[in-house]
Structures are given as C-alpha cells and as structure tokens.
PDB file of N, CA and C in Angstrom:
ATOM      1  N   UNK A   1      15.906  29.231  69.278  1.00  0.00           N
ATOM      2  CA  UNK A   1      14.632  28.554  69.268  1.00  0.00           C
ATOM      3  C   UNK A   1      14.761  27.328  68.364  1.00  0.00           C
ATOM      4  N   UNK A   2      14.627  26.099  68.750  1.00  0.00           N
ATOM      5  CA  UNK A   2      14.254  24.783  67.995  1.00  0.00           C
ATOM      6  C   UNK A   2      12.770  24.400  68.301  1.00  0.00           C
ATOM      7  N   UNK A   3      12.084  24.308  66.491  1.00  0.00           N
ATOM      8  CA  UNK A   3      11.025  23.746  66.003  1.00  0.00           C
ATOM      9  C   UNK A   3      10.710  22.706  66.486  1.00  0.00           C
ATOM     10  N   UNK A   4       9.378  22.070  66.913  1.00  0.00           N
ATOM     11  CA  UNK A   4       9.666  20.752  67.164  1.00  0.00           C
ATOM     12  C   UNK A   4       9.018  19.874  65.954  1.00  0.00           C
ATOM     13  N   UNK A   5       9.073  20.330  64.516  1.00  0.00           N
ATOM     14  CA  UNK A   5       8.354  19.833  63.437  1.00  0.00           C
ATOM     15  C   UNK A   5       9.961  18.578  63.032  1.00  0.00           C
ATOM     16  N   UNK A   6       9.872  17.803  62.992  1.00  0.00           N
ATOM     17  CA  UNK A   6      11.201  16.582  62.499  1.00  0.00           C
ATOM     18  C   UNK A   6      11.132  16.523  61.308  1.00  0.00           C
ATOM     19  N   UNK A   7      12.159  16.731  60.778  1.00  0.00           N
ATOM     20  CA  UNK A   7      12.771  16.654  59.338  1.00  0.00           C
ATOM     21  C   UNK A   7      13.860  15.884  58.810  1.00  0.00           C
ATOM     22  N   UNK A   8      14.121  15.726  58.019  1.00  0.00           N
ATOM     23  CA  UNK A   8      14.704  14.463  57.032  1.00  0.00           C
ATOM     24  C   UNK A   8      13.677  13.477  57.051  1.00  0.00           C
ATOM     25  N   UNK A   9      14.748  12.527  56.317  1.00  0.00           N
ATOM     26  CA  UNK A   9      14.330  11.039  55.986  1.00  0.00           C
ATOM     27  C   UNK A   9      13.884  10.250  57.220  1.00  0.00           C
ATOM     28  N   UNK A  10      14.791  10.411  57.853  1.00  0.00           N
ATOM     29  CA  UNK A  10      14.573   9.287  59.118  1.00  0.00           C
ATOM     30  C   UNK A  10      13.814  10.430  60.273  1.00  0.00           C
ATOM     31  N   UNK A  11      13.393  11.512  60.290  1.00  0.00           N
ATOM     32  CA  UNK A  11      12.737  12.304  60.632  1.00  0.00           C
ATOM     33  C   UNK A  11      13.541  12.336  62.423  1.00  0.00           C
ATOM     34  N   UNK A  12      14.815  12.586  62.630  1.00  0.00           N
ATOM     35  CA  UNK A  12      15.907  12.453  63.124  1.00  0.00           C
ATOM     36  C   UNK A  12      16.405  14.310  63.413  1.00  0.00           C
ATOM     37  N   UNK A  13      15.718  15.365  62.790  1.00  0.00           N
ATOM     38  CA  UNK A  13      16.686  16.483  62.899  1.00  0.00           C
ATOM     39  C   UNK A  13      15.104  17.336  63.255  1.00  0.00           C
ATOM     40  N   UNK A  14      15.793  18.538  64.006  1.00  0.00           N
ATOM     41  CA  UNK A  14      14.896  19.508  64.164  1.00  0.00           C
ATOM     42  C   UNK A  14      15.388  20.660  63.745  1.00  0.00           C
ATOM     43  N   UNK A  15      14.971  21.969  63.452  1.00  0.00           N
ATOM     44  CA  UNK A  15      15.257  23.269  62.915  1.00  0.00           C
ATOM     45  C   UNK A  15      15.509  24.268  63.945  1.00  0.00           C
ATOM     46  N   UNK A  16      17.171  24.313  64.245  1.00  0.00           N
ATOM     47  CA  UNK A  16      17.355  25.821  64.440  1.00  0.00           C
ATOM     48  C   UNK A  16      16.822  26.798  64.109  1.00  0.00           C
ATOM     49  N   UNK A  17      15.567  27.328  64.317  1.00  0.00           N
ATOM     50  CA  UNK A  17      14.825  28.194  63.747  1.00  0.00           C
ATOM     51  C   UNK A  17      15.914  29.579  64.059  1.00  0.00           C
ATOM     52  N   UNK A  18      16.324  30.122  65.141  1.00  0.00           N
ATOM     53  CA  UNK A  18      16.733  31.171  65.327  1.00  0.00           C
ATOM     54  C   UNK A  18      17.907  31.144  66.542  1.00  0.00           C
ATOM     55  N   UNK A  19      18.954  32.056  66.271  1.00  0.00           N
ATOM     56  CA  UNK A  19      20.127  32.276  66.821  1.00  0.00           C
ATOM     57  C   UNK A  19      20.818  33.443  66.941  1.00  0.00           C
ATOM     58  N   UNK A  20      20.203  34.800  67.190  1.00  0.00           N
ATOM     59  CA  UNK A  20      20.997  35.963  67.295  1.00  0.00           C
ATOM     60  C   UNK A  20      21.324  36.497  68.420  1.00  0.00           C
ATOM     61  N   UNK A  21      22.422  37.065  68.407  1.00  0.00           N
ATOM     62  CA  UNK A  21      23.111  37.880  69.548  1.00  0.00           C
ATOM     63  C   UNK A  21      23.501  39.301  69.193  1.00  0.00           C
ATOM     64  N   UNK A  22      22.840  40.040  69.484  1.00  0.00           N
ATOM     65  CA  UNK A  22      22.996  41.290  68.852  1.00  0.00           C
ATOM     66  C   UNK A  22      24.929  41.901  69.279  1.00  0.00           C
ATOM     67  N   UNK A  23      24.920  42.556  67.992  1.00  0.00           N
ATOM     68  CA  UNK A  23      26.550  43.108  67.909  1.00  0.00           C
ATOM     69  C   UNK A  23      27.039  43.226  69.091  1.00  0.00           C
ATOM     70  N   UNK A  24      26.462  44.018  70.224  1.00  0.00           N
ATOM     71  CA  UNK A  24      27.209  44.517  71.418  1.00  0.00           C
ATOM     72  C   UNK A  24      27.380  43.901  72.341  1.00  0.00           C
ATOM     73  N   UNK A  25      26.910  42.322  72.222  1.00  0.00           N
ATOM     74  CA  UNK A  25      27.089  41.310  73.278  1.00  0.00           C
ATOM     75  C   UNK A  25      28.148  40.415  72.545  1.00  0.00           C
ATOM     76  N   UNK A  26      28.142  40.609  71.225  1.00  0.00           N
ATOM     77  CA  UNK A  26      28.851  39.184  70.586  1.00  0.00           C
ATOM     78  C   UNK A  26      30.330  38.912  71.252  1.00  0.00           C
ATOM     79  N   UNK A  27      31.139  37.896  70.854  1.00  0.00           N
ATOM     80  CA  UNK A  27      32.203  37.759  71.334  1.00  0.00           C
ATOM     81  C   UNK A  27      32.074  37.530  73.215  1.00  0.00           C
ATOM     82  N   UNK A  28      31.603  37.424  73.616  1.00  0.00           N
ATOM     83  CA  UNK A  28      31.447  37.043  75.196  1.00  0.00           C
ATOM     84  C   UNK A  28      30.541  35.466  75.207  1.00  0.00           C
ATOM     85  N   UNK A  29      31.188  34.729  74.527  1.00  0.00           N
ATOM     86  CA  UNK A  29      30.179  32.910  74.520  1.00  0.00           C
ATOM     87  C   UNK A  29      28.785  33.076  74.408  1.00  0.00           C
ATOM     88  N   UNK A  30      27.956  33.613  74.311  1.00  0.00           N
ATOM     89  CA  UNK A  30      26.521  34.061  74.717  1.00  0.00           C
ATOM     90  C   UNK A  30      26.381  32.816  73.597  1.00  0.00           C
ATOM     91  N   UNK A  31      26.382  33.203  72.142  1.00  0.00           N
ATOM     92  CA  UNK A  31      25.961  32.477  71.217  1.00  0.00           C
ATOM     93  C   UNK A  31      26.218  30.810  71.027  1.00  0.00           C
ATOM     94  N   UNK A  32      27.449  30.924  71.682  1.00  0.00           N
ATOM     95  CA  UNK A  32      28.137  29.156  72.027  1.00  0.00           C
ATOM     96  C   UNK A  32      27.299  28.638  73.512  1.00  0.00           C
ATOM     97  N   UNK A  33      26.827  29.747  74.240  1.00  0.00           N
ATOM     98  CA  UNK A  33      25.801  29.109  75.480  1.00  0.00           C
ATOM     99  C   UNK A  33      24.733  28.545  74.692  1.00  0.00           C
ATOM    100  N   UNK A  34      23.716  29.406  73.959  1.00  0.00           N
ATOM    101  CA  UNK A  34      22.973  29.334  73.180  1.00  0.00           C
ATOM    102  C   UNK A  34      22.813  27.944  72.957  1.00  0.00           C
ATOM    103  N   UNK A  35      23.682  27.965  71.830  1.00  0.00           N
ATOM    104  CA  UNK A  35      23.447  27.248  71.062  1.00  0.00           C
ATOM    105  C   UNK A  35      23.734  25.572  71.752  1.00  0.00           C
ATOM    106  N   UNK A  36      25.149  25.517  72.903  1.00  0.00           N
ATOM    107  CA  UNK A  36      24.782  24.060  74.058  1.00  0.00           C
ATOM    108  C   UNK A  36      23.257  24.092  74.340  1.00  0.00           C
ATOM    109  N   UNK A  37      22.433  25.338  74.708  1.00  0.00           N
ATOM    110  CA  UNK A  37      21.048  24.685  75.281  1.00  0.00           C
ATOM    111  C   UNK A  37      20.409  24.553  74.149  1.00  0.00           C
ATOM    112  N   UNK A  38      20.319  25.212  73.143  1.00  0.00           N
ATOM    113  CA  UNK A  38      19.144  24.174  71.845  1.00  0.00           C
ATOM    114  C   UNK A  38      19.883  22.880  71.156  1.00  0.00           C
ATOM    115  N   UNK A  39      20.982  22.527  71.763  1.00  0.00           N
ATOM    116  CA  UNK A  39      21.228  21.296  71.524  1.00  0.00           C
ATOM    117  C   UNK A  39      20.306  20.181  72.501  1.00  0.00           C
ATOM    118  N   UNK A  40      20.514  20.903  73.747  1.00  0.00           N
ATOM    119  CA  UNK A  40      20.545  19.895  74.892  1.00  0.00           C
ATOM    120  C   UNK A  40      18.327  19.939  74.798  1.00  0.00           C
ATOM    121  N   UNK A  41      18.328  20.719  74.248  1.00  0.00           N
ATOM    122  CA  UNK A  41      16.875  20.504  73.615  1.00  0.00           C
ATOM    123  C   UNK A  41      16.247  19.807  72.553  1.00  0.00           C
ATOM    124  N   UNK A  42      16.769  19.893  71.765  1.00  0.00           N
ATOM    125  CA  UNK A  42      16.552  18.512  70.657  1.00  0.00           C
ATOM    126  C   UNK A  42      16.779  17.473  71.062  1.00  0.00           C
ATOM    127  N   UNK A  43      18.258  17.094  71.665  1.00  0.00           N
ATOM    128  CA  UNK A  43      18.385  15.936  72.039  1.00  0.00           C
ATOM    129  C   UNK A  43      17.208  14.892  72.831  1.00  0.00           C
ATOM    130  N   UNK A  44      16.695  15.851  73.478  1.00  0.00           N
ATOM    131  CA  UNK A  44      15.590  15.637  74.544  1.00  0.00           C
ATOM    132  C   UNK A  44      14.160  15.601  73.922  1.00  0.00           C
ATOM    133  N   UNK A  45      14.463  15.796  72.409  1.00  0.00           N
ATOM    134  CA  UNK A  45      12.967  15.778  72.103  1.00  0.00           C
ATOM    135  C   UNK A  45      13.447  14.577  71.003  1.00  0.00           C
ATOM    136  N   UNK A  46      14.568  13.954  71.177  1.00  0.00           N
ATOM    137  CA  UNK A  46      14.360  12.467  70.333  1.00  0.00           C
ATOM    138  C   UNK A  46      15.391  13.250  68.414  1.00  0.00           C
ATOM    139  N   UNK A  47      15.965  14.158  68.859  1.00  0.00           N
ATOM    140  CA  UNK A  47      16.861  14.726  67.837  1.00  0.00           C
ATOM    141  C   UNK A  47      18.275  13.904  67.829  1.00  0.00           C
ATOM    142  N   UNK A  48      18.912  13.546  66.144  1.00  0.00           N
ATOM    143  CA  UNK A  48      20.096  13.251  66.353  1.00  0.00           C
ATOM    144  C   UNK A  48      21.110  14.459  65.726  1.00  0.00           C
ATOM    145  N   UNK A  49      20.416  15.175  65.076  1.00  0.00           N
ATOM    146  CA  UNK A  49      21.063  16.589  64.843  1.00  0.00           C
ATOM    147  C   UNK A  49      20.156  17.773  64.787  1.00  0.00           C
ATOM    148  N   UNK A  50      20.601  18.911  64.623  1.00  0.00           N
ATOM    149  CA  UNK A  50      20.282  20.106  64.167  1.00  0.00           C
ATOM    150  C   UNK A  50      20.452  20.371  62.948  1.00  0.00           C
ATOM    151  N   UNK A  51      18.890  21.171  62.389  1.00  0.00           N
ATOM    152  CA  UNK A  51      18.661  21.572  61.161  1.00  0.00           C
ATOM    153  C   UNK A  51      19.140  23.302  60.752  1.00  0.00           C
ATOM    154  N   UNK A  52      20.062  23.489  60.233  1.00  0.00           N
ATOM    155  CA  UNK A  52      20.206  24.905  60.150  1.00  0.00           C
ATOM    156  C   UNK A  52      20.199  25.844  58.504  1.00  0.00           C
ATOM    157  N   UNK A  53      19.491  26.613  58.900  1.00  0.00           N
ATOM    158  CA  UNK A  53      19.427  27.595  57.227  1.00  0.00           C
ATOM    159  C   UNK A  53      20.070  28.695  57.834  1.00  0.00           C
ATOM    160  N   UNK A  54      21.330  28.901  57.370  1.00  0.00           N
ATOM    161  CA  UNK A  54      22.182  30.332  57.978  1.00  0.00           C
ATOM    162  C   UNK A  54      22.155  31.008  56.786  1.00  0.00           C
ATOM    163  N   UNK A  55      22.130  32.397  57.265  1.00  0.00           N
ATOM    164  CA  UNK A  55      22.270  33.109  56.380  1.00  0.00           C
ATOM    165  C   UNK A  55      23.764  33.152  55.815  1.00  0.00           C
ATOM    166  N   UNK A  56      24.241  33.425  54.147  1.00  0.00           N
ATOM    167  CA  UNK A  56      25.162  32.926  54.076  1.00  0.00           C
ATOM    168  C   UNK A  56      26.524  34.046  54.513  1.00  0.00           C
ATOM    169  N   UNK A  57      26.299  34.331  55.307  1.00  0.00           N
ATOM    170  CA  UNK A  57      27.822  35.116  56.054  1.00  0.00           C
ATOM    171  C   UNK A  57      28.808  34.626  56.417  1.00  0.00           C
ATOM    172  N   UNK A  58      30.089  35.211  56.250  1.00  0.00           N
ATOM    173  CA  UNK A  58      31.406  34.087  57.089  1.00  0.00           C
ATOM    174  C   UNK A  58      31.228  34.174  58.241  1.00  0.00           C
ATOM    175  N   UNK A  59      30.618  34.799  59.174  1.00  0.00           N
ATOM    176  CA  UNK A  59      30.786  34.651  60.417  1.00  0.00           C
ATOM    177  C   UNK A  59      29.749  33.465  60.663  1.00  0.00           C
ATOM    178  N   UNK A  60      28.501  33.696  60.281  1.00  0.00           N
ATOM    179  CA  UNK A  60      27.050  32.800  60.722  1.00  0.00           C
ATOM    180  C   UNK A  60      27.757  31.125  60.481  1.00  0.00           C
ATOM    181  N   UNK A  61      28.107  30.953  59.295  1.00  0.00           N
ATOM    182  CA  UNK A  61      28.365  30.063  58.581  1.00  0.00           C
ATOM    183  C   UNK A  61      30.011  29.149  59.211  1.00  0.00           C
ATOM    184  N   UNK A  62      30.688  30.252  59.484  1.00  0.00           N
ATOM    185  CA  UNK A  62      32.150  29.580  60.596  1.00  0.00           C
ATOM    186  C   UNK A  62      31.260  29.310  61.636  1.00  0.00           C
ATOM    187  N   UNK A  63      30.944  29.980  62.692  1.00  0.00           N
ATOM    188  CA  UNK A  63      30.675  29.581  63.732  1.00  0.00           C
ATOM    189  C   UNK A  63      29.483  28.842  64.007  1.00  0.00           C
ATOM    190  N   UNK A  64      28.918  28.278  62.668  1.00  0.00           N
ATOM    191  CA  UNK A  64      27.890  27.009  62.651  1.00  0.00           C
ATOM    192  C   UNK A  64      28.741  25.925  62.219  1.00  0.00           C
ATOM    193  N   UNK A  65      29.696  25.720  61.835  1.00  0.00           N
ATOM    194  CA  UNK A  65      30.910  25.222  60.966  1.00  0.00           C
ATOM    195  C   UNK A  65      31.814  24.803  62.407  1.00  0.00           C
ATOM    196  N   UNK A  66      32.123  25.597  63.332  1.00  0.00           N
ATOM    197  CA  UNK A  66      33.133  25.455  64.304  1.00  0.00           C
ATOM    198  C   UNK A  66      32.292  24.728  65.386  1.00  0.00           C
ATOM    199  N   UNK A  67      31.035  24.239  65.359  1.00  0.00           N
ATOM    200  CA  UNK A  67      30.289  23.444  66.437  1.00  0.00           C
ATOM    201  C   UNK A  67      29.616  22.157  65.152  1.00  0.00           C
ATOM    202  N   UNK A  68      30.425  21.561  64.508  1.00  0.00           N
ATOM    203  CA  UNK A  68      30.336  20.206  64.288  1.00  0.00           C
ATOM    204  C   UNK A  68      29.402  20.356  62.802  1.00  0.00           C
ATOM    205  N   UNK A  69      28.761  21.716  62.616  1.00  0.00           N
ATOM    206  CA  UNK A  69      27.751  21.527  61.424  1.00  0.00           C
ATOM    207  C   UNK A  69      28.806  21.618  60.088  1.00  0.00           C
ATOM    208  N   UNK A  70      27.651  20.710  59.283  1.00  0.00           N
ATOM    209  CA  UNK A  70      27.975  20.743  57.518  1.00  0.00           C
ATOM    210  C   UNK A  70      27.261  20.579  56.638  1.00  0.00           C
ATOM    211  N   UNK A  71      27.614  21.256  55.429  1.00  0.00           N
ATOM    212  CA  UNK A  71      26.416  21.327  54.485  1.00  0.00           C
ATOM    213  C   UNK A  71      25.591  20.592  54.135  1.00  0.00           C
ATOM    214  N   UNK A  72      24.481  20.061  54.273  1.00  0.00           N
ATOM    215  CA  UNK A  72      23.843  19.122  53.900  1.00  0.00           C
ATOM    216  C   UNK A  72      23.622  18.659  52.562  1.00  0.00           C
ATOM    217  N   UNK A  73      23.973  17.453  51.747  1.00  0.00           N
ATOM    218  CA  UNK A  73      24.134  17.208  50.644  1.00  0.00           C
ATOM    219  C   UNK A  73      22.177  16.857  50.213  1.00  0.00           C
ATOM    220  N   UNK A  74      21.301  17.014  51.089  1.00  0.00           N
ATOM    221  CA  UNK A  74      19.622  16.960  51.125  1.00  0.00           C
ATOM    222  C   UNK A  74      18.709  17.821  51.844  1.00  0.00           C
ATOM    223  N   UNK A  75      18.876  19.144  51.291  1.00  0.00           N
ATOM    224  CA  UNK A  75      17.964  20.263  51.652  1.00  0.00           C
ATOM    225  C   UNK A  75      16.741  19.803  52.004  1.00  0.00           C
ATOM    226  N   UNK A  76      16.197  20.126  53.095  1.00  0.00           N
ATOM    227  CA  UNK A  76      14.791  19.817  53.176  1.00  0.00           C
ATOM    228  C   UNK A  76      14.275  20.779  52.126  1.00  0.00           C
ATOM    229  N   UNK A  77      13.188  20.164  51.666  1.00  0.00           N
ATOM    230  CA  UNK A  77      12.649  20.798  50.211  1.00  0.00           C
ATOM    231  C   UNK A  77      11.861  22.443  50.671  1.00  0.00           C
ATOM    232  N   UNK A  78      11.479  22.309  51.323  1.00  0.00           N
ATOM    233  CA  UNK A  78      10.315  23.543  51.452  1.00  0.00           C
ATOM    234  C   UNK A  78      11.241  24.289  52.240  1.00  0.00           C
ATOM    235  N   UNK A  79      12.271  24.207  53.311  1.00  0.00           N
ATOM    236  CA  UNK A  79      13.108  25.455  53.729  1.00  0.00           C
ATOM    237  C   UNK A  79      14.014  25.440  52.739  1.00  0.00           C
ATOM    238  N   UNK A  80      14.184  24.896  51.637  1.00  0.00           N
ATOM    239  CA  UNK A  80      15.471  25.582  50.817  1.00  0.00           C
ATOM    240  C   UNK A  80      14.293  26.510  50.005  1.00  0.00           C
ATOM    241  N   UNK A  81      13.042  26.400  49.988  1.00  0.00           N
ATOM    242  CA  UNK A  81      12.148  26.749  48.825  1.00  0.00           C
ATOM    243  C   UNK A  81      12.247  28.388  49.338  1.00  0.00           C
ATOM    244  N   UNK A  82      12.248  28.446  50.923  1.00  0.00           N
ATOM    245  CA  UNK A  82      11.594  29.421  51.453  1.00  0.00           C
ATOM    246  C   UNK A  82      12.782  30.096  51.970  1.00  0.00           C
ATOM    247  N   UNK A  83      13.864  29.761  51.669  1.00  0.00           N
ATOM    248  CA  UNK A  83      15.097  30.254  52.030  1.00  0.00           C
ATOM    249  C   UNK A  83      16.378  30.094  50.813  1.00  0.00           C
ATOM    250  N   UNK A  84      16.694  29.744  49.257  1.00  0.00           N
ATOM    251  CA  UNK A  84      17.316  29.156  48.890  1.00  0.00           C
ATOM    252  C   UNK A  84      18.660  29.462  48.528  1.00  0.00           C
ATOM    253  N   UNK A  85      18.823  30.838  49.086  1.00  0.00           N
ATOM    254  CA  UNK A  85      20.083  31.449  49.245  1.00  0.00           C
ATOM    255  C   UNK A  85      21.109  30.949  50.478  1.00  0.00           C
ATOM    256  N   UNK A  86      19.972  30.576  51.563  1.00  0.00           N
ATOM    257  CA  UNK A  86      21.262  30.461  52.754  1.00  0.00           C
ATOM    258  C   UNK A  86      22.059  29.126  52.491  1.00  0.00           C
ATOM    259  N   UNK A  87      22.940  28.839  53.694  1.00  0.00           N
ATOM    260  CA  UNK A  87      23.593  27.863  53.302  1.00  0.00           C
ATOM    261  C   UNK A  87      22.291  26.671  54.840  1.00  0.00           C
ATOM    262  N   UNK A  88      22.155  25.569  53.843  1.00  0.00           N
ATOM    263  CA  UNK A  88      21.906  24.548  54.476  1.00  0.00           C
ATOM    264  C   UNK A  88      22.642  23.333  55.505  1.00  0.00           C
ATOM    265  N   UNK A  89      22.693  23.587  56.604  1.00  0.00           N
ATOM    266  CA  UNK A  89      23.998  22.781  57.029  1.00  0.00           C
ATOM    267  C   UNK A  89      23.171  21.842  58.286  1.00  0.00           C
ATOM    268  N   UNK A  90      23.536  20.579  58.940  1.00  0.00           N
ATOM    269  CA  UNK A  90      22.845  19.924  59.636  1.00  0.00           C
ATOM    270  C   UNK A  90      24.441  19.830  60.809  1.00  0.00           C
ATOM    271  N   UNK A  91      23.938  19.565  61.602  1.00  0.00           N
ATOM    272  CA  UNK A  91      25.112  19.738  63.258  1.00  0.00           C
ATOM    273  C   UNK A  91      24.426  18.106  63.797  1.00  0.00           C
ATOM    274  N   UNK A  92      25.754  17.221  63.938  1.00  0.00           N
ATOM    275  CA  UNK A  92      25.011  15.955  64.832  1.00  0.00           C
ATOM    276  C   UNK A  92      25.507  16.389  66.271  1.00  0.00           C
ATOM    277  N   UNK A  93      24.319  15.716  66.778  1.00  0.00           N
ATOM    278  CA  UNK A  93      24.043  16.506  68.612  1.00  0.00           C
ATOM    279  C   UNK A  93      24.865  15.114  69.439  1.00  0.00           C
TER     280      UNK A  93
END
C-alpha cells in the first residue's frame, strides 16, 4: 500500500505504508511483484521515490536495500517520531 500524503522537501516521495508476504509464500517473487506495482503507483501519482520505515531486520532491510533503497540522511520528522527504531530508507522510482 502507498500513501498518497507527499513527503520531503520537494514533496517528491510517497510512503510505503505496507509490504508483507506472509512466511509460506516468501521466496516465490511475490514481494519483488509487489513492490514493481507500488512503484509503478507512485510514479503515476507524480512520485520520484519511495518513502520506507522498515522494520529493522536483515531481511526487510536487504531486500529494501537490493531494489535501489537507502538510508535517508532526512527522516521525515513525524514517521521517525512514530516509528524511531526502524530504519528510514527512500528507493528512487
């Protein structure tokens, strides 16, 4: 699911709100399908990246890592407030 609330500076990114694939499907692309269509959805709503708060796991965090995302050196203020454990990372689309 992508937010359609725009965030940053140049108000340029939208929020990966959500991305799960439960255990018994994982490993079969489901999550790499996924995640091509909430790209191909932002893009379309005037997005130049994706906003992501992962929880901080090696898996969540590689495989947000292995599709172009990186830590963002400018947390949006109120999801790091409301999240400030995960890792903050932005993906250009």
């Amino acid at each position: 699911m992508v937010d359609n609330v725009p965030l940053g500076v140049e108000g340029n990114q939208l929020q990966l709100k959500y991305l799960y694939v439960s255990r018994a499907y994982r490993q079969r692309g489901i999550a790499t399908r996924l995640f091509q269509e909430v790209s191909v959805m932002a893009r379309a709503h005037g997005a130049r990246y994706l906003y992501i708060s992962a929880t901080p796991t090696e898996n969540t965090v590689n495989f947000n890592r292995s599709r172009g995302a990186m830590v963002t050196l400018t947390p949006d203020p109120e999801l790091y407030a409301l999240e400030p454990d995960d890792i903050h990372l932005v993906c250009p689309l």
